[in-house]
PDB file of N, CA and C in Angstrom:
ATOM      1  N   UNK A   1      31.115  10.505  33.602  1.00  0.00           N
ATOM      2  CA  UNK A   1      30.069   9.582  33.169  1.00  0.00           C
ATOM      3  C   UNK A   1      30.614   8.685  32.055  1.00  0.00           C
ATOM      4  N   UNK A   2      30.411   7.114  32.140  1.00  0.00           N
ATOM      5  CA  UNK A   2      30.580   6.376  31.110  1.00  0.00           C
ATOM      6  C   UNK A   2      29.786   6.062  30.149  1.00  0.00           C
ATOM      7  N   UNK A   3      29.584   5.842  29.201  1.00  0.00           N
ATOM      8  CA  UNK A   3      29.660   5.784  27.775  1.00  0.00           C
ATOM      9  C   UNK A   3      29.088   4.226  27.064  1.00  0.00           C
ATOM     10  N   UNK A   4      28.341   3.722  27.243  1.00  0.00           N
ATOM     11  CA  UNK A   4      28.726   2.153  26.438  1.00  0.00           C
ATOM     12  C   UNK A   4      27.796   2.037  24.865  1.00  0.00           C
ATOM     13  N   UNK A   5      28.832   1.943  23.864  1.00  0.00           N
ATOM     14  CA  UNK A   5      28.407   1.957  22.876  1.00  0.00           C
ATOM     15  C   UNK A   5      28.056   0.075  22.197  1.00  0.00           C
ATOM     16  N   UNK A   6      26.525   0.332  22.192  1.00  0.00           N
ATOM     17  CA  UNK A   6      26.494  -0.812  21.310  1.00  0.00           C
ATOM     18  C   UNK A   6      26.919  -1.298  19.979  1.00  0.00           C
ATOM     19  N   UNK A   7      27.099  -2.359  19.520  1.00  0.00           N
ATOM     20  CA  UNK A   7      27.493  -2.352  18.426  1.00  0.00           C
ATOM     21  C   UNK A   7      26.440  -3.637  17.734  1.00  0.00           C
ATOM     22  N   UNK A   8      25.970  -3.308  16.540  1.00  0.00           N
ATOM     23  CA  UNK A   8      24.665  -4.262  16.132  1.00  0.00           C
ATOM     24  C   UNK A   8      25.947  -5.594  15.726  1.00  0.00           C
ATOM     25  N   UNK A   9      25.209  -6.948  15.966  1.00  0.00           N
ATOM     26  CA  UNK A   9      25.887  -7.850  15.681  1.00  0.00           C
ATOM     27  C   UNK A   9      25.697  -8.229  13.930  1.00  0.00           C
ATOM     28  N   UNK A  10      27.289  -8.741  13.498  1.00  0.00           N
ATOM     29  CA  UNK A  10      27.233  -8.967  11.973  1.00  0.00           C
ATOM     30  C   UNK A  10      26.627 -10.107  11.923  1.00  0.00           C
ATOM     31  N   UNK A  11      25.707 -10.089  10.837  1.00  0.00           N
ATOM     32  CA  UNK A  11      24.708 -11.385  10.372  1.00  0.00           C
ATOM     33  C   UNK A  11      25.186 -12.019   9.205  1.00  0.00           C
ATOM     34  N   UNK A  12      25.701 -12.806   8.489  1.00  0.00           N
ATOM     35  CA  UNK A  12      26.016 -13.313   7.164  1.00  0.00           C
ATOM     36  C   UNK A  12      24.891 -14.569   6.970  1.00  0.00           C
ATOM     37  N   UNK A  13      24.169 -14.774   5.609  1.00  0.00           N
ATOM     38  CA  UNK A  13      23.270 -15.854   5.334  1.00  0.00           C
ATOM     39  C   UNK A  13      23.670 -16.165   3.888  1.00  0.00           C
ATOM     40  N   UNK A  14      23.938 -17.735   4.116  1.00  0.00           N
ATOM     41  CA  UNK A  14      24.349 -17.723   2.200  1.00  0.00           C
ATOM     42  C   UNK A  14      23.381 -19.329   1.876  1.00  0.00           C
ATOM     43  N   UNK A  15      22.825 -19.196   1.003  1.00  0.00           N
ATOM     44  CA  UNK A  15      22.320 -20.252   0.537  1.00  0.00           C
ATOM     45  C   UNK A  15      23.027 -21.354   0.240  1.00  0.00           C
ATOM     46  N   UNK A  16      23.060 -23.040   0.047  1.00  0.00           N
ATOM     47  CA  UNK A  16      23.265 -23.702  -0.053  1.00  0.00           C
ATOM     48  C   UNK A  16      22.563 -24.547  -1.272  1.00  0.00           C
ATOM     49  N   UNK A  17      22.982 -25.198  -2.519  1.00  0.00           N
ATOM     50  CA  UNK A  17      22.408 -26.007  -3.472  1.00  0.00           C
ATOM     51  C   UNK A  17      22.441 -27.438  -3.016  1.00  0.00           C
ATOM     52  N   UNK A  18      22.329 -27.729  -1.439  1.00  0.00           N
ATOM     53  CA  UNK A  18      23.068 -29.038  -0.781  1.00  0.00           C
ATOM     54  C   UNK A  18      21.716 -29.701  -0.101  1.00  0.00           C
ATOM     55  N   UNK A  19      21.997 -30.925   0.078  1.00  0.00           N
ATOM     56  CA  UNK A  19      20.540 -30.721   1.380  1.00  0.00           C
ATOM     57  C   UNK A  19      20.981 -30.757   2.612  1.00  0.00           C
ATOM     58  N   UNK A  20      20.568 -30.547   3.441  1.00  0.00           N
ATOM     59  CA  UNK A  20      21.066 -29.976   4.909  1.00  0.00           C
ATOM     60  C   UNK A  20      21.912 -31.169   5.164  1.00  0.00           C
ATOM     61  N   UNK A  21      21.595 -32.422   5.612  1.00  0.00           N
ATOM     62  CA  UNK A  21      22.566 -33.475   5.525  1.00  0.00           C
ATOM     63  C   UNK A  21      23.958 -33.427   5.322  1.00  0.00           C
ATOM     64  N   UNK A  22      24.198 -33.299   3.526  1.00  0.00           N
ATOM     65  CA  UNK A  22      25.313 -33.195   3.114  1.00  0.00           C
ATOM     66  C   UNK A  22      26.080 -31.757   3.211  1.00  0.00           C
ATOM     67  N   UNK A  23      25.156 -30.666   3.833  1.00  0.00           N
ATOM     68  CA  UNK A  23      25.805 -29.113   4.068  1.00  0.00           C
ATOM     69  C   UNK A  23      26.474 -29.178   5.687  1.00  0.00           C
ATOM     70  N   UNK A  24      26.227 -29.900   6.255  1.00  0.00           N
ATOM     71  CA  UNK A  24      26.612 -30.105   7.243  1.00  0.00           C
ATOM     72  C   UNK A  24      27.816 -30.613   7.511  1.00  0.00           C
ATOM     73  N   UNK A  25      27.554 -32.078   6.832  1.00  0.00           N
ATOM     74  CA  UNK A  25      28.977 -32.771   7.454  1.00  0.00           C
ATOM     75  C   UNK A  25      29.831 -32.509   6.535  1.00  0.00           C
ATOM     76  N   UNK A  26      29.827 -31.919   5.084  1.00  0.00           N
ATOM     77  CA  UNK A  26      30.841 -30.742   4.450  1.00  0.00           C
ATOM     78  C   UNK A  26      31.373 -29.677   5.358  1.00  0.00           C
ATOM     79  N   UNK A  27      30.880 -29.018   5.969  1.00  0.00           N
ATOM     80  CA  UNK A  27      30.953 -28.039   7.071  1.00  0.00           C
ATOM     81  C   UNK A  27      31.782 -28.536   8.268  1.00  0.00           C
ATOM     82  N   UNK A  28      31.386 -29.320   8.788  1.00  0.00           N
ATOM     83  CA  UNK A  28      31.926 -29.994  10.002  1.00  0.00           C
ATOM     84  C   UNK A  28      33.218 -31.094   9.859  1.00  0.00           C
ATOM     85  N   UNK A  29      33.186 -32.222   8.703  1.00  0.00           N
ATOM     86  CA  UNK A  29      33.916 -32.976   8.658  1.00  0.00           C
ATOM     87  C   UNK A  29      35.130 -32.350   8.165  1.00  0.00           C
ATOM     88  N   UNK A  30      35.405 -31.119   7.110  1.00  0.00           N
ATOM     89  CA  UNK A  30      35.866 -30.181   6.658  1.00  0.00           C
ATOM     90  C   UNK A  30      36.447 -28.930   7.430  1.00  0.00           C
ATOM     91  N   UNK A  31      36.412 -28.940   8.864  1.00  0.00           N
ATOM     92  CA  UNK A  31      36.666 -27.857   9.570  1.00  0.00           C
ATOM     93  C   UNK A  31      37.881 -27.902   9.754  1.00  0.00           C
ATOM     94  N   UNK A  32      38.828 -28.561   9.315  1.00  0.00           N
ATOM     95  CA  UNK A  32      40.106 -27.953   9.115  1.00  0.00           C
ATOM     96  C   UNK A  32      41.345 -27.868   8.309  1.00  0.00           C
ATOM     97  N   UNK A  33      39.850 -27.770   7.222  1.00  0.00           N
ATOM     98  CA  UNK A  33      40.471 -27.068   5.869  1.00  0.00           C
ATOM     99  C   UNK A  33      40.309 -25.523   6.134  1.00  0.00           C
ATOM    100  N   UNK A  34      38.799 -25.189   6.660  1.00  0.00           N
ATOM    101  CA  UNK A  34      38.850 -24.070   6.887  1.00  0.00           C
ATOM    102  C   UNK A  34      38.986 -22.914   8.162  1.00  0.00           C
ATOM    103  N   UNK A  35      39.342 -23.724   9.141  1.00  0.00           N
ATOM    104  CA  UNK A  35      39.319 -22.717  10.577  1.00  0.00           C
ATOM    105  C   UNK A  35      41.038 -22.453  11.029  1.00  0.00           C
ATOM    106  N   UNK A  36      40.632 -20.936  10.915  1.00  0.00           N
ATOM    107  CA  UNK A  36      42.159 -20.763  11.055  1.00  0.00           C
ATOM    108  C   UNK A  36      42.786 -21.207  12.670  1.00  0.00           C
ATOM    109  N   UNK A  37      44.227 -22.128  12.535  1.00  0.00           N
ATOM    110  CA  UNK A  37      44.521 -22.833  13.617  1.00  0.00           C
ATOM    111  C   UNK A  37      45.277 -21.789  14.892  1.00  0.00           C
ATOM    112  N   UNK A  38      45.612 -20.310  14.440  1.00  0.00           N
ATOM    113  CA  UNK A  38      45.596 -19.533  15.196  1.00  0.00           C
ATOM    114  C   UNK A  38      44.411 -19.001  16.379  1.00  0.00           C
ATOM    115  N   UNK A  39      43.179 -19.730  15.829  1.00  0.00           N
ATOM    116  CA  UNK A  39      41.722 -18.968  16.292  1.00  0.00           C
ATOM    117  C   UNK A  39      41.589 -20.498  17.382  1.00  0.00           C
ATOM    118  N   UNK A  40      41.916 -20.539  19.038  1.00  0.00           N
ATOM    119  CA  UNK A  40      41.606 -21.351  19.745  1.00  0.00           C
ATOM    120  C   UNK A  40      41.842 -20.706  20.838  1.00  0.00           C
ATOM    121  N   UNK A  41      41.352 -21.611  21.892  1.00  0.00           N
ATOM    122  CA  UNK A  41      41.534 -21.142  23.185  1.00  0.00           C
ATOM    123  C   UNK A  41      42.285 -22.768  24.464  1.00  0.00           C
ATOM    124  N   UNK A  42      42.797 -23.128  23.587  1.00  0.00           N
ATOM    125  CA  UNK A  42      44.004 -23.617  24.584  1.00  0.00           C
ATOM    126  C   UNK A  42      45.318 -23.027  24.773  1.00  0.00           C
ATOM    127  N   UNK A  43      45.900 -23.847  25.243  1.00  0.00           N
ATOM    128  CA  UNK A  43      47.663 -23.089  25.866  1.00  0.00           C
ATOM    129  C   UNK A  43      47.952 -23.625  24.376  1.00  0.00           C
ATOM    130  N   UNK A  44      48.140 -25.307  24.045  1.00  0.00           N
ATOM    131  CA  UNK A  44      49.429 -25.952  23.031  1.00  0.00           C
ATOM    132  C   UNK A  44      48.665 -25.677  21.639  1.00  0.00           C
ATOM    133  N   UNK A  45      49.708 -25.238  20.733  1.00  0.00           N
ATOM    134  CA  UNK A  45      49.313 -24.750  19.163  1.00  0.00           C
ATOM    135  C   UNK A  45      47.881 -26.121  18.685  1.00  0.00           C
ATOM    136  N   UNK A  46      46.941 -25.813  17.794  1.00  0.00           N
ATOM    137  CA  UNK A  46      46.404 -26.345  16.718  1.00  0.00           C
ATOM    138  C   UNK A  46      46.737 -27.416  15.775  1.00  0.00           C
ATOM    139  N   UNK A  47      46.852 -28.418  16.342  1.00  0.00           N
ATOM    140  CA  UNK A  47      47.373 -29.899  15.342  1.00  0.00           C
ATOM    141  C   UNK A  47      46.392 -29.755  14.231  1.00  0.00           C
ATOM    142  N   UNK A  48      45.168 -30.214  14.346  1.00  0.00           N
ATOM    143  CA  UNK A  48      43.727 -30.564  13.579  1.00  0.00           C
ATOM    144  C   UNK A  48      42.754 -29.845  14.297  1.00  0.00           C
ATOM    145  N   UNK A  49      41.511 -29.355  13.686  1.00  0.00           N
ATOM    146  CA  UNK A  49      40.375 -28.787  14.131  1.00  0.00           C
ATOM    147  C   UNK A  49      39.442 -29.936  13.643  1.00  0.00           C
ATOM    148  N   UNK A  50      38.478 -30.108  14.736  1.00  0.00           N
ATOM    149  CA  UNK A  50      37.176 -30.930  14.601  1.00  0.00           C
ATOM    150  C   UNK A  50      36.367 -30.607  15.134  1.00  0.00           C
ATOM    151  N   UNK A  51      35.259 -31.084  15.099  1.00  0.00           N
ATOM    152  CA  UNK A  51      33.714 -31.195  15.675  1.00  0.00           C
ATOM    153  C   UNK A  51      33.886 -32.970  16.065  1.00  0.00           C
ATOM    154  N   UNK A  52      33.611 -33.438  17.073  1.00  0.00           N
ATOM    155  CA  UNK A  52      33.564 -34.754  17.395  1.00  0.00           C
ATOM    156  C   UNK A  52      32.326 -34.957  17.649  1.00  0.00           C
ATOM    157  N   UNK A  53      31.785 -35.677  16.383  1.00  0.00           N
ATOM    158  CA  UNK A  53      30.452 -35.729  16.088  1.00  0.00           C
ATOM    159  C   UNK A  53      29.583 -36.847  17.128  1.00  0.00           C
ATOM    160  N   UNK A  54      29.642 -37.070  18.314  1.00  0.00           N
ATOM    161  CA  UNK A  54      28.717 -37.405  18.936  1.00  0.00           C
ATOM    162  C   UNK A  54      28.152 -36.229  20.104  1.00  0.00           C
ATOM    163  N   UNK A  55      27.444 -36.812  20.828  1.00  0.00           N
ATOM    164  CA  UNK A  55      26.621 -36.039  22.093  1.00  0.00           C
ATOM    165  C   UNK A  55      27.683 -35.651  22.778  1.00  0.00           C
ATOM    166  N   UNK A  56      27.691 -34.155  23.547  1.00  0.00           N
ATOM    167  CA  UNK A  56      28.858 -34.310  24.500  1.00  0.00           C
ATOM    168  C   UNK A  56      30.400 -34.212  23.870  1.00  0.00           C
ATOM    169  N   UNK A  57      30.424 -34.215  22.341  1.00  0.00           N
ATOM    170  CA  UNK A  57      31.701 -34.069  21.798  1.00  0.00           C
ATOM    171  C   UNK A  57      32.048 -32.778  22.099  1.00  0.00           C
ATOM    172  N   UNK A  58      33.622 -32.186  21.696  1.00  0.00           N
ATOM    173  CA  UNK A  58      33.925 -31.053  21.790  1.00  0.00           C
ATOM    174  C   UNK A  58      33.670 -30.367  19.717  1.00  0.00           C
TER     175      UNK A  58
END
């Protein structure tokens, strides 16, 4: 007999002194200061990380 153990998902919530606006595109325009360029799912290495801020962007 198999076994499947759930595991509760990790939640993190941190406040912001920003208004959503400017917490955002800090967040987004900024994503690759902070996303490590090891963490992707193509074949060729991590030049730059973005959000391509229209509809339909990646």
């Amino acid at each position: 007999m198999t076994k499947t153990i759930v595991i509760a998902p990790v939640r993190k919530s941190l406040v912001i002194e920003a208004s959503q606006a400017h917490a955002f595109d800090v967040f987004t325009a900024g994503l690759d200061r902070w996303w490590p360029k090891e963490h992707h799912i193509g074949e060729a290495p991590v030049v730059k990380a973005m959000i391509e801020p229209w509809k339909g962007g990646r």
